[in-house]
C-alpha atoms as a PDB file:
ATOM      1  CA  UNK A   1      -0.900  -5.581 -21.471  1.00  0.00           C
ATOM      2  CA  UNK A   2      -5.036  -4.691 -21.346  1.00  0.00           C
ATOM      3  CA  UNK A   3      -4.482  -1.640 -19.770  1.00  0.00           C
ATOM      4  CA  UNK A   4      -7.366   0.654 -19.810  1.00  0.00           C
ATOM      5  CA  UNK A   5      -6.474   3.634 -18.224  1.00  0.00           C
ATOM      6  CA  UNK A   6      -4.247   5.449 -15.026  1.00  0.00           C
ATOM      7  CA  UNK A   7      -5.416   6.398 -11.751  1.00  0.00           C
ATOM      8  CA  UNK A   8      -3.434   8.807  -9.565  1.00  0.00           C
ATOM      9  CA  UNK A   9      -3.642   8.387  -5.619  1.00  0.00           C
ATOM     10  CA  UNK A  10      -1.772  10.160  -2.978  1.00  0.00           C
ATOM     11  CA  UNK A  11       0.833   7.837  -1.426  1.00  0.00           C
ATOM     12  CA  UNK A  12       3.094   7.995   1.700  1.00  0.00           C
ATOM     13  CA  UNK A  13       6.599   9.481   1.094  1.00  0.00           C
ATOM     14  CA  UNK A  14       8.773   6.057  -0.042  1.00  0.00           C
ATOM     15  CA  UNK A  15       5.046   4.482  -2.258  1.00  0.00           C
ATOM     16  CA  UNK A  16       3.598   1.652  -0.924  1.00  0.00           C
ATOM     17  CA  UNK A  17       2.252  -1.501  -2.428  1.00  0.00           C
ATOM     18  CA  UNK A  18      -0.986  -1.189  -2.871  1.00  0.00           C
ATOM     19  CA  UNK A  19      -2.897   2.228  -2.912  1.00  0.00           C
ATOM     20  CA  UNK A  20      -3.646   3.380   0.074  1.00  0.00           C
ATOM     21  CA  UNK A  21      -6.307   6.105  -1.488  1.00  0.00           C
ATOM     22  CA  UNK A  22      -8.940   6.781  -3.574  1.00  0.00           C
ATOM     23  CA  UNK A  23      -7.727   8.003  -6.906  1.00  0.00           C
ATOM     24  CA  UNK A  24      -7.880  11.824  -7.288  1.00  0.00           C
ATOM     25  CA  UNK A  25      -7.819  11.241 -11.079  1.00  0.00           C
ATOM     26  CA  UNK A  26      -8.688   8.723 -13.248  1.00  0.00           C
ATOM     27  CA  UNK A  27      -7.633   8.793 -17.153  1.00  0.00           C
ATOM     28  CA  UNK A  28      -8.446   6.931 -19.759  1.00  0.00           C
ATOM     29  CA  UNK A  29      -6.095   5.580 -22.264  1.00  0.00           C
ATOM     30  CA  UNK A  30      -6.996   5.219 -26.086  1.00  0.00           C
ATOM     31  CA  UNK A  31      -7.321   1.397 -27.324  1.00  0.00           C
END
């Protein structure tokens, strides 16, 4: 799918479509 890695945001109760933060932690994932 060309994923490259996961970010992790703080989100309102519920999520929300978009992030609505800056990512508190970004991971890489192997190719």
């Amino acid at each position: 799918d060309g994923a490259a890695g996961v970010g992790i945001t703080v989100e309102p109760a519920g999520g929300s479509k978009q992030p609505t933060s800056d990512p508190i932690a970004l991971l890489s994932m192997p190719a």
